[in-house]
Protein backbone atom coordinates (compact mmCIF):
# COMPACT_ATOMS: atom_id res chain seq x y z
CA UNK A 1 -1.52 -0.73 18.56
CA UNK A 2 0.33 2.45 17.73
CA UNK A 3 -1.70 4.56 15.66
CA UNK A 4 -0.48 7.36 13.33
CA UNK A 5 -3.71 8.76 12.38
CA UNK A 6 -7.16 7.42 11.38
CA UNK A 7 -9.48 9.88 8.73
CA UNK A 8 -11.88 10.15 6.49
CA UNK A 9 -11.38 10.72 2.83
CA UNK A 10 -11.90 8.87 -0.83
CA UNK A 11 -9.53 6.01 -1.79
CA UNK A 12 -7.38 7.40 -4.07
CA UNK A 13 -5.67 4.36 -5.74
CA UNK A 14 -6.36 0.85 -7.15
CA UNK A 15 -9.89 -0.81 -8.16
CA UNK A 16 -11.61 0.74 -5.38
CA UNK A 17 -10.88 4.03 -6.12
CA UNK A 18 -13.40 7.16 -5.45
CA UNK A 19 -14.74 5.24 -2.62
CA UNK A 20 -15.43 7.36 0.52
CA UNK A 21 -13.32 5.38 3.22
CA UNK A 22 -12.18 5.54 7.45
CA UNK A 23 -7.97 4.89 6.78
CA UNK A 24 -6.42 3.22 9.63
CA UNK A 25 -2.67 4.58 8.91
CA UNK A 26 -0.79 2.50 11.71
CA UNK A 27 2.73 3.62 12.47
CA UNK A 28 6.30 1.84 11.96
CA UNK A 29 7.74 -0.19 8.48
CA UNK A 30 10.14 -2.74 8.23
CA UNK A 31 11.52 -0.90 4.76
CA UNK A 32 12.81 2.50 4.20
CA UNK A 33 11.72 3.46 0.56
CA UNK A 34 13.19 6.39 -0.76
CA UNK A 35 10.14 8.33 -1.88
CA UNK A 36 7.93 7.12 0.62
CA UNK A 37 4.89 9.55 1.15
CA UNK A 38 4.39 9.31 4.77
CA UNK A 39 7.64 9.56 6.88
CA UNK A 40 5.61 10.10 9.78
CA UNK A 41 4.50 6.41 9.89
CA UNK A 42 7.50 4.67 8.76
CA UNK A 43 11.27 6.65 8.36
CA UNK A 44 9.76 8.79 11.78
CA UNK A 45 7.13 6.84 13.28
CA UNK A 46 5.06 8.67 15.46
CA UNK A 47 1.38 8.50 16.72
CA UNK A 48 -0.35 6.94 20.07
CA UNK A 49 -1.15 3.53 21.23
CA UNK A 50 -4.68 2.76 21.06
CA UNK A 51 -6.84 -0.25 22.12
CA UNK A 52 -8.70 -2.42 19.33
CA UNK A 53 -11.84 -1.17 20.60
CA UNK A 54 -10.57 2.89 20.68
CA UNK A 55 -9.74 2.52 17.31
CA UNK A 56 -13.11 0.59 16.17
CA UNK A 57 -14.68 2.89 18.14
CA UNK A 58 -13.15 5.85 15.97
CA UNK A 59 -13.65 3.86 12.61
CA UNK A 60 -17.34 3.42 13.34
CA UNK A 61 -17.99 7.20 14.91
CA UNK A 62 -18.03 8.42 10.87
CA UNK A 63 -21.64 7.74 9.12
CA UNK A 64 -22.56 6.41 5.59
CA UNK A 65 -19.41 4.84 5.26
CA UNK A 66 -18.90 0.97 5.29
CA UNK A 67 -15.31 0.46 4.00
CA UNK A 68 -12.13 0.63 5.87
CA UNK A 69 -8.66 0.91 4.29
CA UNK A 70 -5.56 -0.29 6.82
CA UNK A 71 -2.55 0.93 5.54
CA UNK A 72 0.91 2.64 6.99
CA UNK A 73 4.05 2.44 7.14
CA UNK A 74 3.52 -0.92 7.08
CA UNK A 75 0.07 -2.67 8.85
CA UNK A 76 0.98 -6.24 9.30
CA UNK A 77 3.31 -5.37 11.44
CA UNK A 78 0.71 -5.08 14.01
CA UNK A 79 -0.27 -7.94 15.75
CA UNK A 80 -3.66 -6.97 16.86
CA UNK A 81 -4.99 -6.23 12.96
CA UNK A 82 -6.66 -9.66 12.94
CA UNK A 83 -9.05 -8.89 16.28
CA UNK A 84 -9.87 -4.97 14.07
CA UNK A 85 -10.64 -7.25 11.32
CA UNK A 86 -12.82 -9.24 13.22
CA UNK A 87 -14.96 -7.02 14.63
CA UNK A 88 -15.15 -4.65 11.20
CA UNK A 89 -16.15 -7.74 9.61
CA UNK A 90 -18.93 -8.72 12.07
CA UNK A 91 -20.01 -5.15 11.84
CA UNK A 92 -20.51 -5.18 7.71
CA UNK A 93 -17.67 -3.66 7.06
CA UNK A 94 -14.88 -3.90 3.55
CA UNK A 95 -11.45 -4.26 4.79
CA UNK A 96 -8.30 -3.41 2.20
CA UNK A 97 -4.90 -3.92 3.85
CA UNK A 98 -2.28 -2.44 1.97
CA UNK A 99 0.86 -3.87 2.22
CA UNK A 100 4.10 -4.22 0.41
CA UNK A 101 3.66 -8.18 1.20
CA UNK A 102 6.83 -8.85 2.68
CA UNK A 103 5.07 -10.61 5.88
CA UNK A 104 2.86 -13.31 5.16
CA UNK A 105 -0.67 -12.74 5.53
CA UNK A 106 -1.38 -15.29 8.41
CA UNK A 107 -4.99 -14.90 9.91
CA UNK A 108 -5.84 -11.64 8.42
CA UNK A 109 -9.31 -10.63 8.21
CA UNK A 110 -9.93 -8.13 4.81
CA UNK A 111 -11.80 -8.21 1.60
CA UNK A 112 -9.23 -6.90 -0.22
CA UNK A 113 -5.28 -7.05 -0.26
CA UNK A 114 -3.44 -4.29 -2.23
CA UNK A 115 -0.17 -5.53 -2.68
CA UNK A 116 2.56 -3.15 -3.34
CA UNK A 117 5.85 -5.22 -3.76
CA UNK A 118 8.74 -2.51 -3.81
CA UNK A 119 10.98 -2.20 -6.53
CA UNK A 120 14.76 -1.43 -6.75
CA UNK A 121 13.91 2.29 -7.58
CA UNK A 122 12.68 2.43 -3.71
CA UNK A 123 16.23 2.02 -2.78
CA UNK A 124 17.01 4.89 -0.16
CA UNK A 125 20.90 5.90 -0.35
CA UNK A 126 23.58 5.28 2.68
CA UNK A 127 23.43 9.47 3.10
CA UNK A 128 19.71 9.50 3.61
CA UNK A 129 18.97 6.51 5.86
CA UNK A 130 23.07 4.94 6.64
CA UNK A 131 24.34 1.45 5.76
CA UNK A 132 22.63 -0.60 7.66
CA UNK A 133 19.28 0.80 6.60
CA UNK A 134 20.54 0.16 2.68
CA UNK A 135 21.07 -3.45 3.12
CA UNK A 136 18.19 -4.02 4.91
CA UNK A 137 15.98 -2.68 2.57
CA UNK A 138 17.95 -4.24 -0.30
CA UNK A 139 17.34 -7.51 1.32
CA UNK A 140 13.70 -7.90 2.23
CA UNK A 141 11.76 -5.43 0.37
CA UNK A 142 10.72 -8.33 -2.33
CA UNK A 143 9.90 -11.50 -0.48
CA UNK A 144 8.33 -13.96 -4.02
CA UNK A 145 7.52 -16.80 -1.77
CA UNK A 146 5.32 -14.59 0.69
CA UNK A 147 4.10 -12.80 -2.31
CA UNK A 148 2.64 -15.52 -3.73
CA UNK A 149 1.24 -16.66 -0.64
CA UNK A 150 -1.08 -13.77 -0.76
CA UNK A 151 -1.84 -14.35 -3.99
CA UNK A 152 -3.43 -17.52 -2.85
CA UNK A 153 -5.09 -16.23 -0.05
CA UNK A 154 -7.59 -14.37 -1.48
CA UNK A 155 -8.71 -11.65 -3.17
CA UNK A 156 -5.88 -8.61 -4.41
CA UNK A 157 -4.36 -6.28 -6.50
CA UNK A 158 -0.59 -5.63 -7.44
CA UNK A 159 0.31 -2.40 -7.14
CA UNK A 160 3.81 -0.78 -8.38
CA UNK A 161 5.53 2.54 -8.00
CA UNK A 162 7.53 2.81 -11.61
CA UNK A 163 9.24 5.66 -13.22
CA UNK A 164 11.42 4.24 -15.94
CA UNK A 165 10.33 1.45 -18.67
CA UNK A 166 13.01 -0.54 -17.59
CA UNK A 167 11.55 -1.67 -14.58
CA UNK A 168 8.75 -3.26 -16.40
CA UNK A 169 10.92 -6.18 -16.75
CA UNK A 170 11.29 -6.29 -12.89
CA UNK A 171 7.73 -6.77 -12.76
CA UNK A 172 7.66 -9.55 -15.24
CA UNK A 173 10.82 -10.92 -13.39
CA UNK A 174 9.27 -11.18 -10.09
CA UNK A 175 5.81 -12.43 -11.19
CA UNK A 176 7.46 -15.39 -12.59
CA UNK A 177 9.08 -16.18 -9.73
CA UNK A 178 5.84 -16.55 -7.52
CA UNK A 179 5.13 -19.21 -9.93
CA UNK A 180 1.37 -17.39 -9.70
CA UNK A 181 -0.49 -16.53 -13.66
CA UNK A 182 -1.70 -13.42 -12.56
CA UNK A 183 -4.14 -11.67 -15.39
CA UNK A 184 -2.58 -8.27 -16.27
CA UNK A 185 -5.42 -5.96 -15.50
CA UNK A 186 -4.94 -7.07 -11.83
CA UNK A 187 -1.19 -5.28 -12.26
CA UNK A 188 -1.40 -2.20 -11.15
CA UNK A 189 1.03 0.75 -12.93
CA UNK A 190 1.21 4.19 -10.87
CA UNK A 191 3.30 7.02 -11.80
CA UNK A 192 5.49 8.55 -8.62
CA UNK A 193 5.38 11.39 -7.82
CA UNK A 194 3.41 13.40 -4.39
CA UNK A 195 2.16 16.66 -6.46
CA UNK A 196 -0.41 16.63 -9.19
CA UNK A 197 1.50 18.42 -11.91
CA UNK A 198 4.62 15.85 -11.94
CA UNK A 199 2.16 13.10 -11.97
CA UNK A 200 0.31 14.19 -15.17
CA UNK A 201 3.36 14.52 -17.06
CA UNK A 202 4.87 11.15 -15.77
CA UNK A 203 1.25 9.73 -16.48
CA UNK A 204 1.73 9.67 -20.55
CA UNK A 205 4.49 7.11 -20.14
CA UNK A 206 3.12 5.33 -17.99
CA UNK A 207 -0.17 4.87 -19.86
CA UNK A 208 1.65 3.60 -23.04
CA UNK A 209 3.25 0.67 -21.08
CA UNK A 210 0.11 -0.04 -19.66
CA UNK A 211 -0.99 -0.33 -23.42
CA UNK A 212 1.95 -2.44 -24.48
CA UNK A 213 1.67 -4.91 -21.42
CA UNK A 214 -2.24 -4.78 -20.70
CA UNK A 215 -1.42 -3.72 -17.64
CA UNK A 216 -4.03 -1.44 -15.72
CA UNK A 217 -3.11 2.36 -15.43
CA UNK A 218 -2.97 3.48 -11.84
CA UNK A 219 -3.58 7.12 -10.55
CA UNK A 220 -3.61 9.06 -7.49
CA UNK A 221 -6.86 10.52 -7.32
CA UNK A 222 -6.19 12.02 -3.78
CA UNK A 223 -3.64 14.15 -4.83
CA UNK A 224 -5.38 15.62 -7.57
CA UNK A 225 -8.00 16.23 -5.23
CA UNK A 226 -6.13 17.74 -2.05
CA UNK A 227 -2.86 17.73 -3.00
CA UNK A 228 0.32 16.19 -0.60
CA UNK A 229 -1.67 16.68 2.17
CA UNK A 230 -1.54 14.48 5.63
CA UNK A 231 -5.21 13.20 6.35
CA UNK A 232 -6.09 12.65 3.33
């Protein structure tokens, strides 16, 4: 499995967040959002191939710590995530995959699935990643009927990159069609943005339509703490 970097840091987003935990970044993504965070693991995928047991063995080398966050690019892409699983699990340990749930969830092992369904403001333009890339994207970066199947599966929260009240309505929109009632505080609302000042003042906004819709506000705790930093 190729490997773009493993560390140790606090979860920075979503229900679990402040909690000290290993992050298995895994390297390629079948999208190309435009203001994706970690190029390195998706747009440039780089990083080594590891064994299951190399990178359990890393997970398990840092102390105190009993939750383990797989995330990317874009995780399920790797086929040997369900034999890490395994032997986390067996060892006592949390799993969260986070995934933009375009690929089903199959035999997955995790406690948690943080589901971050992209939305049309992820679009990357012809100049930046070329045609082909653009329709791509356009075409499989929301998938309802695998959505919902993780919705089913088990235990999750939604997760969404917005901007502009507008795409609240995309939200609605694509909840509906998983034909899944989902309770609004597990709708997750983050502000974009990569450096702390730009998310405070995007932050207001986004607070108020959490309070119109009940949705749950969403920050990035991580780069508050250490800024746009890789490892972290």
């Amino acid at each position: 499995m190729r490997i773009a970097e493993i560390f140790y840091s606090i979860q920075g987003e979503g229900e679990l967040t402040g909690i000290p935990s290993v992050f298995v970044r895994t390297s390629g993504c079948n999208l190309r959002c435009r203001w994706c965070d970690t190029p390195y693991a998706s747009w440039s995928p780089e990083g080594d191939s590891l064994s299951v047991d190399a990178v359990f063995a890393q997970i398990t080398a840092f102390s105190g710590v009993r939750h383990a966050v797989f995330t990317g690019g874009e995780p399920m892409l790797v086929r040997e995530l369900t034999e890490l699983g395994k032997k986390l699990r067996e060892a006592g340990w949390h799993i969260t995959i986070e995934t933009a749930a375009t690929i089903t969830p199959g035999d997955a092992v995790y406690d948690l699935a943080s589901l971050s369904p992209k939305l049309a403001n992820s679009a990357p333009t012809a100049a930046e990643a070329g045609p082909a890339w653009v329709d791509r994207h356009h075409h499989t970066r929301l998938r309802p009927e695998v959505l919902r199947e993780w919705l089913l599966a088990g235990a999750y929260q939604l997760k969404f990159v917005v901007g502009k009240y507008t795409e609240l309505q995309e939200i609605r929109d694509l909840l509906k069609q998983t034909g899944v009632s989902v309770p609004a505080h597990k709708v997750l609302l983050m502000p974009e943005g990569v450096e702390s000042s730009g998310l405070r003042e995007k932050s207001l906004s986004v607070a108020e339509w959490c309070k119109e819709t009940g949705f749950r506000f969403c920050d990035r705790l991580h780069v508050h703490l250490y800024g746009h930093t890789r490892g972290t």
